[in-house]
N, C-alpha and C. Protein backbone atom coordinates (compact mmCIF):
# COMPACT_ATOMS: atom_id res chain seq x y z
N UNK A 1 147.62 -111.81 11.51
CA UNK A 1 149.06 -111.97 11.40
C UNK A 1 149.73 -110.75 12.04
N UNK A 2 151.08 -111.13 13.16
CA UNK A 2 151.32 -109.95 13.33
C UNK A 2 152.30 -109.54 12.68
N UNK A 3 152.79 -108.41 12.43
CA UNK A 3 154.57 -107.46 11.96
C UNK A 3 155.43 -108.20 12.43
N UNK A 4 156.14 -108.00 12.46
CA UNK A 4 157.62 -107.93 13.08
C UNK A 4 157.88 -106.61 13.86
N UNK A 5 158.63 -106.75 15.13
CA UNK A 5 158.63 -105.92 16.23
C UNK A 5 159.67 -105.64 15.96
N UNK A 6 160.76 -104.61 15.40
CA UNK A 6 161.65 -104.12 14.90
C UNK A 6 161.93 -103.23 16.37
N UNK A 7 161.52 -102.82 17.34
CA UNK A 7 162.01 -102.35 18.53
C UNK A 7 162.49 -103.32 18.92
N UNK A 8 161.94 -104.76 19.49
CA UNK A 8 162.73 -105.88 20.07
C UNK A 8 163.82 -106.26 19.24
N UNK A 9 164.16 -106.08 18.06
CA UNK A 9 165.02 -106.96 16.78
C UNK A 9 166.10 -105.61 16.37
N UNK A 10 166.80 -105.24 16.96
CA UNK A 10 167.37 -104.14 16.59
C UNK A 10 168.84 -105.02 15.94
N UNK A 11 169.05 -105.73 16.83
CA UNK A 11 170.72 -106.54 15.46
C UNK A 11 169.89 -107.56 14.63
N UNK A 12 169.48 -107.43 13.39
CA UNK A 12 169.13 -108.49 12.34
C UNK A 12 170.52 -109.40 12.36
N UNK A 13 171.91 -109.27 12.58
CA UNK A 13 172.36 -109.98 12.60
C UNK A 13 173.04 -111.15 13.71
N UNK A 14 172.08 -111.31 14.65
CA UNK A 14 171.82 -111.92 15.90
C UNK A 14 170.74 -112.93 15.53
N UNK A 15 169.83 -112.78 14.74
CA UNK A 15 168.92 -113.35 14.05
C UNK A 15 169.80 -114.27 13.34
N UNK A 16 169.24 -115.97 13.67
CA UNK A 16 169.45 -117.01 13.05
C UNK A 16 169.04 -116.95 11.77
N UNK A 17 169.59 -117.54 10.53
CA UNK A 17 169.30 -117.70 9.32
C UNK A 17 167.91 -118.35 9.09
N UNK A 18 167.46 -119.53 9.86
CA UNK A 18 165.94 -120.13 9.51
C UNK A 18 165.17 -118.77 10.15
N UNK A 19 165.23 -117.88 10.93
CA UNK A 19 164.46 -116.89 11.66
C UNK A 19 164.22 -115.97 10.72
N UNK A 20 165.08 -115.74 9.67
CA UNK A 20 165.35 -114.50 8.64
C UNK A 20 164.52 -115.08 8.00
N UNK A 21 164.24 -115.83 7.67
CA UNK A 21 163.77 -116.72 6.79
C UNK A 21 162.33 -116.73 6.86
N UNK A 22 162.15 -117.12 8.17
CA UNK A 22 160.83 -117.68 8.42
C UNK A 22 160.22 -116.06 8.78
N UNK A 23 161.01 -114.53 8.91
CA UNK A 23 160.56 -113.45 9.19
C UNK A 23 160.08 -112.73 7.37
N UNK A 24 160.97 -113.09 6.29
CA UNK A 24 161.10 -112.86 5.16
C UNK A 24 159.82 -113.66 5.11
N UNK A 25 159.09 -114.88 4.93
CA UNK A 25 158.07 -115.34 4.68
C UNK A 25 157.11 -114.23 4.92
N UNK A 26 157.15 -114.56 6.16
CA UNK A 26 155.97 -113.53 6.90
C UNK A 26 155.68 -112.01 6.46
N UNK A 27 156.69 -111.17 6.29
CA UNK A 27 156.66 -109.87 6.64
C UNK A 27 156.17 -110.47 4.01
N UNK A 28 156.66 -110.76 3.83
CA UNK A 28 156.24 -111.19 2.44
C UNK A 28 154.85 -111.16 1.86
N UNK A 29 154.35 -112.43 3.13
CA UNK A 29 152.49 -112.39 3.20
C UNK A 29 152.12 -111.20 3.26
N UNK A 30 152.82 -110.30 4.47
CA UNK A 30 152.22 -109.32 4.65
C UNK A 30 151.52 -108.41 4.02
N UNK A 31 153.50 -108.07 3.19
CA UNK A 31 152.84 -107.13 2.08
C UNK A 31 152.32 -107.85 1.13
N UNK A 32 151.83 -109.44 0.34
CA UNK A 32 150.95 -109.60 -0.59
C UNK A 32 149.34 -109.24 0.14
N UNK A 33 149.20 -109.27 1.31
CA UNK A 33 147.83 -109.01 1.89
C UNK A 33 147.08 -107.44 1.96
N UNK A 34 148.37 -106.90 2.23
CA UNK A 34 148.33 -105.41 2.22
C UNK A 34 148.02 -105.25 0.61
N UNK A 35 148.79 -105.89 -0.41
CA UNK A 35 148.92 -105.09 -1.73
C UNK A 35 147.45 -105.51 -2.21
N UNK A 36 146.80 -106.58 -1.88
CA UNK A 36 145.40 -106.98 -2.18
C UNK A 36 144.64 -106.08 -1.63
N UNK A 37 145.10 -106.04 -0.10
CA UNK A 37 143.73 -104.97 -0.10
C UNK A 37 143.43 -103.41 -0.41
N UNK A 38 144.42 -103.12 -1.09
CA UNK A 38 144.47 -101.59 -1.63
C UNK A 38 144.11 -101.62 -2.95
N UNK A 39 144.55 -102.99 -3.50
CA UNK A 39 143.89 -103.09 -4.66
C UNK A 39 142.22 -103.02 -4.75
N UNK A 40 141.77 -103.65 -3.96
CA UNK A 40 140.96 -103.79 -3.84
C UNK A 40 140.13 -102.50 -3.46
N UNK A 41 140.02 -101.50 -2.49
CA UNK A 41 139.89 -100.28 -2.23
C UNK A 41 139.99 -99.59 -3.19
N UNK A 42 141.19 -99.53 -4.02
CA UNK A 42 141.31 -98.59 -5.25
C UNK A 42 140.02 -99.18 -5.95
N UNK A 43 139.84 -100.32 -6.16
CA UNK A 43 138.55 -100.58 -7.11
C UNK A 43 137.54 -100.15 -7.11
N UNK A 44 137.10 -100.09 -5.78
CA UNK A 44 135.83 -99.68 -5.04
C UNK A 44 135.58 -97.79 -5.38
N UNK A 45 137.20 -97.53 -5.07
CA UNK A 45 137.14 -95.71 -4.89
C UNK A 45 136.91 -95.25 -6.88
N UNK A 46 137.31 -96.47 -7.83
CA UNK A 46 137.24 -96.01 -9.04
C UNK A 46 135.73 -96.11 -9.64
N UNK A 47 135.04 -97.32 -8.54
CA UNK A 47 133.38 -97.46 -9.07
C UNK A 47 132.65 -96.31 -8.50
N UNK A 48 133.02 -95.76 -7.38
CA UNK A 48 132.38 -94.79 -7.22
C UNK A 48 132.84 -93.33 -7.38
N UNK A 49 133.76 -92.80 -8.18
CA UNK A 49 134.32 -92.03 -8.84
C UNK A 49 133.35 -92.33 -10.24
N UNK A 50 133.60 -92.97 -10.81
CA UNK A 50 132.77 -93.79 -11.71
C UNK A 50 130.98 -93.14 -11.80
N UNK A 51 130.72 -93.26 -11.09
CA UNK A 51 129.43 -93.05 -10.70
C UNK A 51 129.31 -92.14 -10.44
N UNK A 52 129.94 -91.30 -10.07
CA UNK A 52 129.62 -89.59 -9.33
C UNK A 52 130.05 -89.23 -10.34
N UNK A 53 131.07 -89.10 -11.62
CA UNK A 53 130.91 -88.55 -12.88
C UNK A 53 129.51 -89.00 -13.86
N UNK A 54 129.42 -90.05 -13.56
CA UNK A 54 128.31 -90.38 -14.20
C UNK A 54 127.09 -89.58 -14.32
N UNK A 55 127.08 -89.28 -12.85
CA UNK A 55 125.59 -88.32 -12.13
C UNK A 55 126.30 -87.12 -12.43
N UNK A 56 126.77 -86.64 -13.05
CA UNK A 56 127.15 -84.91 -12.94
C UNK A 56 127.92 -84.20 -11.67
N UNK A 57 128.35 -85.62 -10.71
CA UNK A 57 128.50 -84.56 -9.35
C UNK A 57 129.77 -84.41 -9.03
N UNK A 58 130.73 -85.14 -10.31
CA UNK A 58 132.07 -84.93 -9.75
C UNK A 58 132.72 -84.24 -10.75
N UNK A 59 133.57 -83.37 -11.00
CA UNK A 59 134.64 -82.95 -11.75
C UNK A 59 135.75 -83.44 -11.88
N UNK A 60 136.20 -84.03 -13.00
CA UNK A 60 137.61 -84.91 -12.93
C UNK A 60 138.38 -84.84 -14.28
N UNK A 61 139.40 -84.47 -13.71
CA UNK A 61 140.91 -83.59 -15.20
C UNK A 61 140.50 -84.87 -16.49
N UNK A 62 140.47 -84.35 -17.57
CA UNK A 62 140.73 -85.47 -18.25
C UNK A 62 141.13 -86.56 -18.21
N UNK A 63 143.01 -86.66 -17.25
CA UNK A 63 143.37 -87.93 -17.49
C UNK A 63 142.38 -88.55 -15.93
N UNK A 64 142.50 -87.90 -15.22
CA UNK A 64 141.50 -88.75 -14.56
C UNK A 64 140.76 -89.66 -14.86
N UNK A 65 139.72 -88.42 -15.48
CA UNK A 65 138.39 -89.54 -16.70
C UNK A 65 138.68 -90.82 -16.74
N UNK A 66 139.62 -90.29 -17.96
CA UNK A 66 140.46 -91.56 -18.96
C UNK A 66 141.09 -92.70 -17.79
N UNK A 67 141.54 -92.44 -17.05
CA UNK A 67 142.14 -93.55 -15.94
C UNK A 67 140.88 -94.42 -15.23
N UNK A 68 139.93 -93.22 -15.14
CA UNK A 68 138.71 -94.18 -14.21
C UNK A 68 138.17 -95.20 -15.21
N UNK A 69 137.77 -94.73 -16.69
CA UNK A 69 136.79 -95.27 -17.81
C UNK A 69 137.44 -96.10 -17.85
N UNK A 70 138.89 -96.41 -18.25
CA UNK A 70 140.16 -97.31 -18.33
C UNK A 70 140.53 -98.38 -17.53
N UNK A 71 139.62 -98.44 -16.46
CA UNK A 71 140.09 -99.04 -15.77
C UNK A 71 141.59 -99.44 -14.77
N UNK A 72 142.12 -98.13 -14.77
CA UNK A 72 143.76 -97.74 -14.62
C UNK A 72 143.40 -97.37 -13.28
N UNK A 73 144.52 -97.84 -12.86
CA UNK A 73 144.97 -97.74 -11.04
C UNK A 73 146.54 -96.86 -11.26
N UNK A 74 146.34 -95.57 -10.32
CA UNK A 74 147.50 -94.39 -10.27
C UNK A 74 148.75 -95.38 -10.14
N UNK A 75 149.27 -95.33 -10.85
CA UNK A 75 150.92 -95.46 -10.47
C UNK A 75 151.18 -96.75 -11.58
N UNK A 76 150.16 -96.74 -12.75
CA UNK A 76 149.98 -97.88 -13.71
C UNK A 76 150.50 -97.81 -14.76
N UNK A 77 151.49 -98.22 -15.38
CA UNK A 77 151.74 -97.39 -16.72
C UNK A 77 150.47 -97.19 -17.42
N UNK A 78 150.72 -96.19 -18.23
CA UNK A 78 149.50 -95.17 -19.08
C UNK A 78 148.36 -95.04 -18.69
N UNK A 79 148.72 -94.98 -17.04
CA UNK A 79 147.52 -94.22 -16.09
C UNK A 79 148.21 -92.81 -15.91
């Protein structure tokens, strides 16, 4: 999927209403695709955070800990 080319699109209001529309869809997917795959990454970076405390090899602040054991992703309430 591509962006939206915001160099070519400089008056949004030259842009037809079905175009806004059909750009709002898109640029929408986008970020649900983007927000999956960070989710997803964060998961990965907490199993192996996870694991390197496990083995002795990482040092991590308390709430850290508590956020990794927790299953808490930064920016989570009572992460």
């Amino acid at each position: 999927m591509e962006g939206f080319d915001w160099e070519e699109t400089s008056d949004l209001t030259a842009v037809s209403e079905n175009e806004l529309k059909e750009l709002l869809e898109r640029l929408a997917e986008e970020e649900r695709e983007i927000s999956y795959r960070r989710r997803v990454l964060q998961g990965r970076i907490d199993l192996i955070r996870s694991e390197l405390v496990r083995r002795g090899s990482l040092s991590l602040s308390p709430e850290e800990l508590a956020r990794v054991l927790m299953g808490r992703q930064e920016g989570e309430p009572g992460a």
